[in-house]
C-alpha atoms as a PDB file:
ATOM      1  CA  UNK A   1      42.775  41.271 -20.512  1.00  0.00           C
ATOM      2  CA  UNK A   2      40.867  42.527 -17.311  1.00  0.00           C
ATOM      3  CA  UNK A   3      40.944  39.512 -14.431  1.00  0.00           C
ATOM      4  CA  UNK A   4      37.906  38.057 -13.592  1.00  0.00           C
ATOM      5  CA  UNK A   5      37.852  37.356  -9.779  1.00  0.00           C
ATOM      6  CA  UNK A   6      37.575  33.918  -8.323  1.00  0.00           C
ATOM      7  CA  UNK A   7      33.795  34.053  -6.981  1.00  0.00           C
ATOM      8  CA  UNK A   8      33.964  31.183  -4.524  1.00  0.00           C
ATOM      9  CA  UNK A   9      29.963  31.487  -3.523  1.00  0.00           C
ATOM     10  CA  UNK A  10      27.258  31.936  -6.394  1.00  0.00           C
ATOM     11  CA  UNK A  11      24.149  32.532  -5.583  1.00  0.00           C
ATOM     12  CA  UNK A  12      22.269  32.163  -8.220  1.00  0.00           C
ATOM     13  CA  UNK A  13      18.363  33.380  -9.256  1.00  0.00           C
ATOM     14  CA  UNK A  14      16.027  30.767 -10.749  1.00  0.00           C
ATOM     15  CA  UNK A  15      13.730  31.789 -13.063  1.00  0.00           C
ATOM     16  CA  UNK A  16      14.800  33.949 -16.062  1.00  0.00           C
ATOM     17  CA  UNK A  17      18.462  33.115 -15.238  1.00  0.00           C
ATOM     18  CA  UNK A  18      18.686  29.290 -14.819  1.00  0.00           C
ATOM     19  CA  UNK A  19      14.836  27.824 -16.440  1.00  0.00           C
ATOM     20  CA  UNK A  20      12.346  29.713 -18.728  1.00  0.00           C
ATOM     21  CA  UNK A  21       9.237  29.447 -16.546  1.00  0.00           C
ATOM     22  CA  UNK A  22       7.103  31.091 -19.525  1.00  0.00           C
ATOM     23  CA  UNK A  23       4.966  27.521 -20.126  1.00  0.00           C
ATOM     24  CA  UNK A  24       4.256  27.229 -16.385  1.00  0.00           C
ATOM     25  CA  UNK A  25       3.295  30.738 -15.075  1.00  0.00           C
ATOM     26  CA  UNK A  26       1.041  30.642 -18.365  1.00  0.00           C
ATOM     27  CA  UNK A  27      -0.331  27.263 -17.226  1.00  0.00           C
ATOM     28  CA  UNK A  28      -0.851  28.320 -13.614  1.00  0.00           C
ATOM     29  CA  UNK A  29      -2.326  31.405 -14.359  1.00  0.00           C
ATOM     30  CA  UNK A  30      -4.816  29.654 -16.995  1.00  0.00           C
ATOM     31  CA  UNK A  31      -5.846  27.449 -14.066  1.00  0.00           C
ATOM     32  CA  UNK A  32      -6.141  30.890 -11.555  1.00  0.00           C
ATOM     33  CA  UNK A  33      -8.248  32.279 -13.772  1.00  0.00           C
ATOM     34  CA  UNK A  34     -10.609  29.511 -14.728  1.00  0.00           C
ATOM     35  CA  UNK A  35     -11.687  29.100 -11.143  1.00  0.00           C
ATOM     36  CA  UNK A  36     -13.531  32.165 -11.716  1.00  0.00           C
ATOM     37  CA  UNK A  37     -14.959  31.699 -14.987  1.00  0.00           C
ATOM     38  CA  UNK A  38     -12.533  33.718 -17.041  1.00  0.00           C
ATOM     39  CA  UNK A  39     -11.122  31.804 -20.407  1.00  0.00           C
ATOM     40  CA  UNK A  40      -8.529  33.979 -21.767  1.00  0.00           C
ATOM     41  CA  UNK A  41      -7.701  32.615 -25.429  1.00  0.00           C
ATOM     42  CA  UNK A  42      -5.391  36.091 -26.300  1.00  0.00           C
ATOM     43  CA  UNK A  43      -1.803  34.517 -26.021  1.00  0.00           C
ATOM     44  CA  UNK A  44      -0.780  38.139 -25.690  1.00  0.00           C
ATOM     45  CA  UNK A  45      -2.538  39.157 -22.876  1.00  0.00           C
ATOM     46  CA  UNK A  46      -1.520  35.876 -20.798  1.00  0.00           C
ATOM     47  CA  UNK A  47       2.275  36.738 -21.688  1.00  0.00           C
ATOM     48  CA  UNK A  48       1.488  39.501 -19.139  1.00  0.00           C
ATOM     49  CA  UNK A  49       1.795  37.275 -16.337  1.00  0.00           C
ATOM     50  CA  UNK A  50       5.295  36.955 -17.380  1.00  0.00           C
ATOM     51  CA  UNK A  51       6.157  40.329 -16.770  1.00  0.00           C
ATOM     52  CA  UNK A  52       3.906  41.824 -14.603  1.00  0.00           C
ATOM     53  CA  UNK A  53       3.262  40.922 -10.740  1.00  0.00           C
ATOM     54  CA  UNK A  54       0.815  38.398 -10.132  1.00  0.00           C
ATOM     55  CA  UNK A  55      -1.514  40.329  -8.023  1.00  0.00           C
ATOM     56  CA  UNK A  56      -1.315  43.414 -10.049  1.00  0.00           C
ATOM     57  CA  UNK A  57      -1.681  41.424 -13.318  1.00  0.00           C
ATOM     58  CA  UNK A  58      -5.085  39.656 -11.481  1.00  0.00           C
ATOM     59  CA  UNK A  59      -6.247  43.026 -10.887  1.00  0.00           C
ATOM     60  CA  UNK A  60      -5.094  45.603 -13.086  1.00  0.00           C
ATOM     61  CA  UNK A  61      -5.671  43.348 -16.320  1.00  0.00           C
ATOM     62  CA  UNK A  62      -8.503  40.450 -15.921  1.00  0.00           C
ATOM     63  CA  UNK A  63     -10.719  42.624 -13.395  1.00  0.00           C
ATOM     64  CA  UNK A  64     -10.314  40.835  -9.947  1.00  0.00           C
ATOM     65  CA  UNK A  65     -10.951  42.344  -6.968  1.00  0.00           C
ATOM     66  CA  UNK A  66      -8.418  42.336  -4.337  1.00  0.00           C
ATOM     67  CA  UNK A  67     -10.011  39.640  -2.874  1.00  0.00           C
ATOM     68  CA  UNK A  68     -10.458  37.343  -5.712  1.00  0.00           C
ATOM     69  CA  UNK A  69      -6.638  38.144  -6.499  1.00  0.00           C
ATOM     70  CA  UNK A  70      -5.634  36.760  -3.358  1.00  0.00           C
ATOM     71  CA  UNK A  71      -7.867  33.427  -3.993  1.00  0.00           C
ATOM     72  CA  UNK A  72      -6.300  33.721  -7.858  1.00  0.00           C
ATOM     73  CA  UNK A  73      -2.831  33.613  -6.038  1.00  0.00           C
ATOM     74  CA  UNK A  74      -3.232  30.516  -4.020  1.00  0.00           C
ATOM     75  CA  UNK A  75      -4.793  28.933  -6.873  1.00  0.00           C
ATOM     76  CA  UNK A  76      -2.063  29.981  -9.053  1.00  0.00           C
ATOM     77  CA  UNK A  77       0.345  29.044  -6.725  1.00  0.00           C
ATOM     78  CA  UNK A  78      -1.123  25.292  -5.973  1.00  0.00           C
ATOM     79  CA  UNK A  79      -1.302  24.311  -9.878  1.00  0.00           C
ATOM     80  CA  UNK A  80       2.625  25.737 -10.088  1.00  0.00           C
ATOM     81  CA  UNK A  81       3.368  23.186  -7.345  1.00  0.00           C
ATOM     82  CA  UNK A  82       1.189  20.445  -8.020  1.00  0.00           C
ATOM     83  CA  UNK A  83       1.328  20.536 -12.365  1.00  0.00           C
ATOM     84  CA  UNK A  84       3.174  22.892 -13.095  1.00  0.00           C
ATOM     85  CA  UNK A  85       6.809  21.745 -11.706  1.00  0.00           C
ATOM     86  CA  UNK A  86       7.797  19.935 -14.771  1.00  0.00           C
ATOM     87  CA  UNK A  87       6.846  22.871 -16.905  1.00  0.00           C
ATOM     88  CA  UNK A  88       9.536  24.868 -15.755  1.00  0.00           C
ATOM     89  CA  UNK A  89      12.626  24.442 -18.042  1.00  0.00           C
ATOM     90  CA  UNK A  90      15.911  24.893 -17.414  1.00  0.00           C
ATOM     91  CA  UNK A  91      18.298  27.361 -20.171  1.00  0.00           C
ATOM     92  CA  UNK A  92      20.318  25.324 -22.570  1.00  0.00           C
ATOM     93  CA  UNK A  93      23.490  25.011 -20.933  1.00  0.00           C
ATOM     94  CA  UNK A  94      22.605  25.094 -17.788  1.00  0.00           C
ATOM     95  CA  UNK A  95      23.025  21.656 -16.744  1.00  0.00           C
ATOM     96  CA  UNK A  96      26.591  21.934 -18.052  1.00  0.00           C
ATOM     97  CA  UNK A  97      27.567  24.956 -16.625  1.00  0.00           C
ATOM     98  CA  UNK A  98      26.805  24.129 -12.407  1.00  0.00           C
ATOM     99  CA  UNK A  99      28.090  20.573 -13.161  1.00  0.00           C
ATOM    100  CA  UNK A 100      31.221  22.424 -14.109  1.00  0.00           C
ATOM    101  CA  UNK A 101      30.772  24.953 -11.289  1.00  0.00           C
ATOM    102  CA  UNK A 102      29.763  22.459  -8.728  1.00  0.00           C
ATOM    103  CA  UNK A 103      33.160  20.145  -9.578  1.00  0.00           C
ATOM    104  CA  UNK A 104      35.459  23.166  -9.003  1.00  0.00           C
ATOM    105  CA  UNK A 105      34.600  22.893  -5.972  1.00  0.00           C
ATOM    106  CA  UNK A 106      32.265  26.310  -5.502  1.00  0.00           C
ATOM    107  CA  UNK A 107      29.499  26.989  -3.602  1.00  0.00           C
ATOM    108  CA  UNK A 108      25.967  27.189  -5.120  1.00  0.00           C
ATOM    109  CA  UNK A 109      23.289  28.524  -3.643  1.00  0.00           C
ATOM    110  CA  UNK A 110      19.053  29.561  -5.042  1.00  0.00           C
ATOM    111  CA  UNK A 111      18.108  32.632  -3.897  1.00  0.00           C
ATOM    112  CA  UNK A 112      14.923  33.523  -4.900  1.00  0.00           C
ATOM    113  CA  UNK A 113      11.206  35.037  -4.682  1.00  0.00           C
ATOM    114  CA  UNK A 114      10.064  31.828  -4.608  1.00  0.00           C
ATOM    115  CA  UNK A 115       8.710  30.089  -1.692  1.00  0.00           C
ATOM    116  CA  UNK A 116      11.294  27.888  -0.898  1.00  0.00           C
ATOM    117  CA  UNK A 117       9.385  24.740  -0.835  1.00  0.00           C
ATOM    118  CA  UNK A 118       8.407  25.352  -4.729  1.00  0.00           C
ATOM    119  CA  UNK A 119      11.836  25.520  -5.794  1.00  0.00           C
ATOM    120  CA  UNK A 120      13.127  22.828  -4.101  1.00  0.00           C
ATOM    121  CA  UNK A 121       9.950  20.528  -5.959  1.00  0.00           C
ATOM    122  CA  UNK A 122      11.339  22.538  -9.344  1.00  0.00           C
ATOM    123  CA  UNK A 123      15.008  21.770  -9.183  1.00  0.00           C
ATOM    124  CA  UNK A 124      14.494  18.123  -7.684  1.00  0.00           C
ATOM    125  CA  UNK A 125      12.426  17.430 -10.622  1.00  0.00           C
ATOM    126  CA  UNK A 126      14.990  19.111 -13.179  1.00  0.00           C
ATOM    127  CA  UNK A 127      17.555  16.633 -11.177  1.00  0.00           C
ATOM    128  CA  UNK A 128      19.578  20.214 -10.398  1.00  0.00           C
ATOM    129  CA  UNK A 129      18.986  20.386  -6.600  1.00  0.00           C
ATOM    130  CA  UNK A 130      22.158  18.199  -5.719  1.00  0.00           C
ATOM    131  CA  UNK A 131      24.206  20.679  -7.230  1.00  0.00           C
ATOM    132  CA  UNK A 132      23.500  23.160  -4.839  1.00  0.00           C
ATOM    133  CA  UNK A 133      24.337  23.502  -0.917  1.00  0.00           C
ATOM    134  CA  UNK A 134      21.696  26.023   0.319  1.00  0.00           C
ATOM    135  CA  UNK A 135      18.387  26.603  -1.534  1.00  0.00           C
ATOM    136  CA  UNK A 136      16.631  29.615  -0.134  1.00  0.00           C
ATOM    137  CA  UNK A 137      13.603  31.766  -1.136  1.00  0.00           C
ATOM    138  CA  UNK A 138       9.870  33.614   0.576  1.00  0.00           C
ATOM    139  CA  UNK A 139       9.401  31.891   3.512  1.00  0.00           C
ATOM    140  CA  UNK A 140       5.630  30.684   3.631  1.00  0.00           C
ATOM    141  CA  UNK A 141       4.774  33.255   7.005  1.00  0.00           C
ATOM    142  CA  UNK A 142       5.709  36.618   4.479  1.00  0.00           C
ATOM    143  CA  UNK A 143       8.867  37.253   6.703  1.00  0.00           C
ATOM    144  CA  UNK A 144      11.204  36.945   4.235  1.00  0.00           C
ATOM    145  CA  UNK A 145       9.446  38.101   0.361  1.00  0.00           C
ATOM    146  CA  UNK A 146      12.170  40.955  -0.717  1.00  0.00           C
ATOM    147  CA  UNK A 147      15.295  39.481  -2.671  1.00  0.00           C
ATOM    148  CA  UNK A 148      16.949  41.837  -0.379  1.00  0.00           C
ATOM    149  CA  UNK A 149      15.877  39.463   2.598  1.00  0.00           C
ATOM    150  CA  UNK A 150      16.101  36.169   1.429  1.00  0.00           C
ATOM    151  CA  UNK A 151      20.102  37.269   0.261  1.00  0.00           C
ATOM    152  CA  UNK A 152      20.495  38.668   3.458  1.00  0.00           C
ATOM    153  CA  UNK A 153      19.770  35.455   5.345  1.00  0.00           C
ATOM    154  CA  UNK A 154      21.246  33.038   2.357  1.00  0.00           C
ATOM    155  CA  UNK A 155      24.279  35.338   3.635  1.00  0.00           C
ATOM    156  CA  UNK A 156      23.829  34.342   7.226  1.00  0.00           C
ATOM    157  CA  UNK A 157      24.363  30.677   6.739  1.00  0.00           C
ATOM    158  CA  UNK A 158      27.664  31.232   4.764  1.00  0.00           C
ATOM    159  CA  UNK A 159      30.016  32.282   7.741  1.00  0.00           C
ATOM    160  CA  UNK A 160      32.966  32.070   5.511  1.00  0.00           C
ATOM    161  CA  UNK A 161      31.841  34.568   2.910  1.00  0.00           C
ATOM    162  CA  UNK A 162      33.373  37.869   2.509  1.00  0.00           C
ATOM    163  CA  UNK A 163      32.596  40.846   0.364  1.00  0.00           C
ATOM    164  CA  UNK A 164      34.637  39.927  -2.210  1.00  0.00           C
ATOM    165  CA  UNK A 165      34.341  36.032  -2.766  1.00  0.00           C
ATOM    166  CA  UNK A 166      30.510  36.233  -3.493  1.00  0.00           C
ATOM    167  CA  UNK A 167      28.119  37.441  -6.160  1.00  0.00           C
ATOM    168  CA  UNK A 168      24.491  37.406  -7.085  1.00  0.00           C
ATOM    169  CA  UNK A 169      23.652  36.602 -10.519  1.00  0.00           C
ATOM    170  CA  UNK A 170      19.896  37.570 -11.320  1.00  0.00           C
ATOM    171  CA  UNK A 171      17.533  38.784 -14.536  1.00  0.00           C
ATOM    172  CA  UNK A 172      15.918  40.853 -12.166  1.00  0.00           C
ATOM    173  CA  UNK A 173      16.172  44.398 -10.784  1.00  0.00           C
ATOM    174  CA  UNK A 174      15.768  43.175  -7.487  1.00  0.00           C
ATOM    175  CA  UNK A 175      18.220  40.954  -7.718  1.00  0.00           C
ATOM    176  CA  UNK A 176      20.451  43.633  -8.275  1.00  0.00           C
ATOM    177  CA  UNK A 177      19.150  45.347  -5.419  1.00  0.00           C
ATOM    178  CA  UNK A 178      19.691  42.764  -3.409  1.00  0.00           C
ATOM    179  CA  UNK A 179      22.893  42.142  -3.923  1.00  0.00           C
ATOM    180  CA  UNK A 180      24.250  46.072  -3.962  1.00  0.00           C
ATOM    181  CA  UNK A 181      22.506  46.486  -0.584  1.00  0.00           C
ATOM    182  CA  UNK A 182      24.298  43.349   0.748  1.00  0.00           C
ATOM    183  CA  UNK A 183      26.976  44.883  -0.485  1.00  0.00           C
ATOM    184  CA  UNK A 184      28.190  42.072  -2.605  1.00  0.00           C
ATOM    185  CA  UNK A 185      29.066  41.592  -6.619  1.00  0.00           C
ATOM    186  CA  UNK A 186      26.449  41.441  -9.210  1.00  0.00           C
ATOM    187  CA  UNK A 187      25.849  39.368 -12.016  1.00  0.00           C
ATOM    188  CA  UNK A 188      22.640  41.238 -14.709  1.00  0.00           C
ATOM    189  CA  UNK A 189      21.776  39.042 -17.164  1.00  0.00           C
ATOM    190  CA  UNK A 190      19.583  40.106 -20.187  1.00  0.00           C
ATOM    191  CA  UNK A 191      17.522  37.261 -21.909  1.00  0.00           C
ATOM    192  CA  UNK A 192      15.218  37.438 -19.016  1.00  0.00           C
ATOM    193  CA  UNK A 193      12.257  39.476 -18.136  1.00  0.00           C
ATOM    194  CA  UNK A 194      13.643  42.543 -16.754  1.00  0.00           C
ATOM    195  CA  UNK A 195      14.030  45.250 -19.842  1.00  0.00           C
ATOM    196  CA  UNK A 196      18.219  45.742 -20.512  1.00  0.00           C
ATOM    197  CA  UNK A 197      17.695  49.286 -19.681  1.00  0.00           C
ATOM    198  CA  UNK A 198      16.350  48.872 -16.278  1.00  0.00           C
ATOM    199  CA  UNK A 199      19.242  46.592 -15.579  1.00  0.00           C
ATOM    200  CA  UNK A 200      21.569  48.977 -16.558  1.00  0.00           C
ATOM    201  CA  UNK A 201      20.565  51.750 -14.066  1.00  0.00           C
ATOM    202  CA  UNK A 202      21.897  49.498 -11.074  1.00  0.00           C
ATOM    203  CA  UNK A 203      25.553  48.849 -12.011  1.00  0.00           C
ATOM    204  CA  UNK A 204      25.889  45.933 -12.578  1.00  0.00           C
ATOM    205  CA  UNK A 205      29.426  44.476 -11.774  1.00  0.00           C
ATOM    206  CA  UNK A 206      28.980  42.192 -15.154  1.00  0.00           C
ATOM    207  CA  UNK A 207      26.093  41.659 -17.718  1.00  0.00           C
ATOM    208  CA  UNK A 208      25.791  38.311 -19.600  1.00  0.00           C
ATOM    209  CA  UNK A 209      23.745  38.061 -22.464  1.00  0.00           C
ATOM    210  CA  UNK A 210      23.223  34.509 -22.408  1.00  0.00           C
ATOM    211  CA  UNK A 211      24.145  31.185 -20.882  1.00  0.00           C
ATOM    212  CA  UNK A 212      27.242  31.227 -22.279  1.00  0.00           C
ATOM    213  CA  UNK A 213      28.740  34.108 -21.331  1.00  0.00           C
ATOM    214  CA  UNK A 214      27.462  34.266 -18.009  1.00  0.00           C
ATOM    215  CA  UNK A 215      29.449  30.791 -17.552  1.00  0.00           C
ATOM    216  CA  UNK A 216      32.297  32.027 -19.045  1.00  0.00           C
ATOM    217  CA  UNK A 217      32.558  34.636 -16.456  1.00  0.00           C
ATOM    218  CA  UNK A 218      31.712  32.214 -13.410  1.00  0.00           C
ATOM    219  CA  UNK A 219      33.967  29.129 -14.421  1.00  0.00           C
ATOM    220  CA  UNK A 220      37.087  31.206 -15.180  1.00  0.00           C
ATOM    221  CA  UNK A 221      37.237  30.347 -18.663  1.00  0.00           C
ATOM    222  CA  UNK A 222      39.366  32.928 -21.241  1.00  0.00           C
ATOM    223  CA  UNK A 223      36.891  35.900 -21.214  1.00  0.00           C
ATOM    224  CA  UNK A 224      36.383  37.798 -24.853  1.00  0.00           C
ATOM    225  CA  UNK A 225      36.578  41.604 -24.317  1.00  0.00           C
ATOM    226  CA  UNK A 226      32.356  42.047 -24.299  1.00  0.00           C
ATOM    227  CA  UNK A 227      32.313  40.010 -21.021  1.00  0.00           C
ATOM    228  CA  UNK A 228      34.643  42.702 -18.822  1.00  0.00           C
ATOM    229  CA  UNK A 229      32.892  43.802 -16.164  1.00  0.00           C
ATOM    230  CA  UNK A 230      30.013  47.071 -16.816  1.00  0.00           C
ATOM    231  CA  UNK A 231      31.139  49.790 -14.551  1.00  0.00           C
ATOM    232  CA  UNK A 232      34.804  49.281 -15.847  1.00  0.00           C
END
């Protein structure tokens, strides 16, 4: 049985690997786009918001002009913080699983696209944010938007870390970016947004296809032969 190693700092991505935020980007983005008169009623075409970048998705697919789309993001962005906190819910397990990680004694950490202020209101309101020692996404200035960045600094603050006792665990291909060009471990899992295939192309260190397995990997429990690492 291949041994997993002892990841003493997780950072971990928030939505798509810890909550489902499908109810509250739909929410926020109803609210964008009612400030300028549009009432979308196709459920499919507001799932696009879940997939596709908010700017583009303003544009390309409800006809805003660049413009507008920037007004549609601050509007979007101010229902998220103000209603739309408590509509972002956290994967069954969850909970569990960084109670669990937290009482072993490792070190947590958010690192995401976020602006940090957002996911702080998110995960305070989930009653999550004690479980974690640094909390870290888009600073509200721009200087730090890539996942790249905000790992980069997360990074900074952790003087003990080394290479090897550190991994990013994301649903995202930039999270996997991130984390190969910090030259750390990598974590893909697959019941997010990011299409499997996609996630594949980076090289992944492991792949999780769900809650469970991803904790199974990150506690240490016994580790059935699907979770051994992808590029093994």
């Amino acid at each position: 049985m291949l041994s997993v190693p002892d990841y003493d700092i997780i950072l971990l991505d928030l939505d798509g690997t810890l909550t489902d935020p499908t109810e509250e980007m739909i929410s926020s983005a109803h609210y964008a786009l009612k400030q300028f008169g549009i009432k979308e009623r196709d459920p499919e075409r507001m799932q696009l918001f879940t997939t596709v970048p908010l700017l583009h998705c303003f544009e390309d697919h409800f006809g805003l002009t660049r413009e507008q789309a920037d007004q549609a993001f601050i509007h979007y962005w101010y229902y998220a913080g103000t209603f739309g906190v408590s509509k972002n819910k956290p994967y069954d397990g969850v909970p569990e699983m960084l109670k669990t990680l937290h009482d072993q004694g490792k070190t947590l950490c958010i690192a995401t696209a976020r602006q940090t202020k957002n996911v702080e209101q998110i995960l305070k309101a989930l009653n999550l944010d004690h479980y974690f020692t640094i909390i870290l996404g888009a600073s509200e200035d721009e200087s730090r938007r890539t996942k790249k960045m905000v790992i980069f600094d997360l990074l900074c603050d952790l003087p003990d870390h080394t290479d090897k006792n550190v991994i990013m665990v994301g649903d995202r291909v930039v999270d996997l970016i991130g984390a190969r060009d910090n030259a750390i471990d990598s974590m893909a899992v697959t019941y997010g947004a990011e299409p499997v295939e996609d996630l594949m192309k980076l090289n992944p260190t492991y792949v999780a296809n769900n809650v469970s397995e991803m904790a199974a990997i990150l506690i240490g429990d016994e580790k059935p032969a699907d979770l051994q690492p992808s590029n093994s």
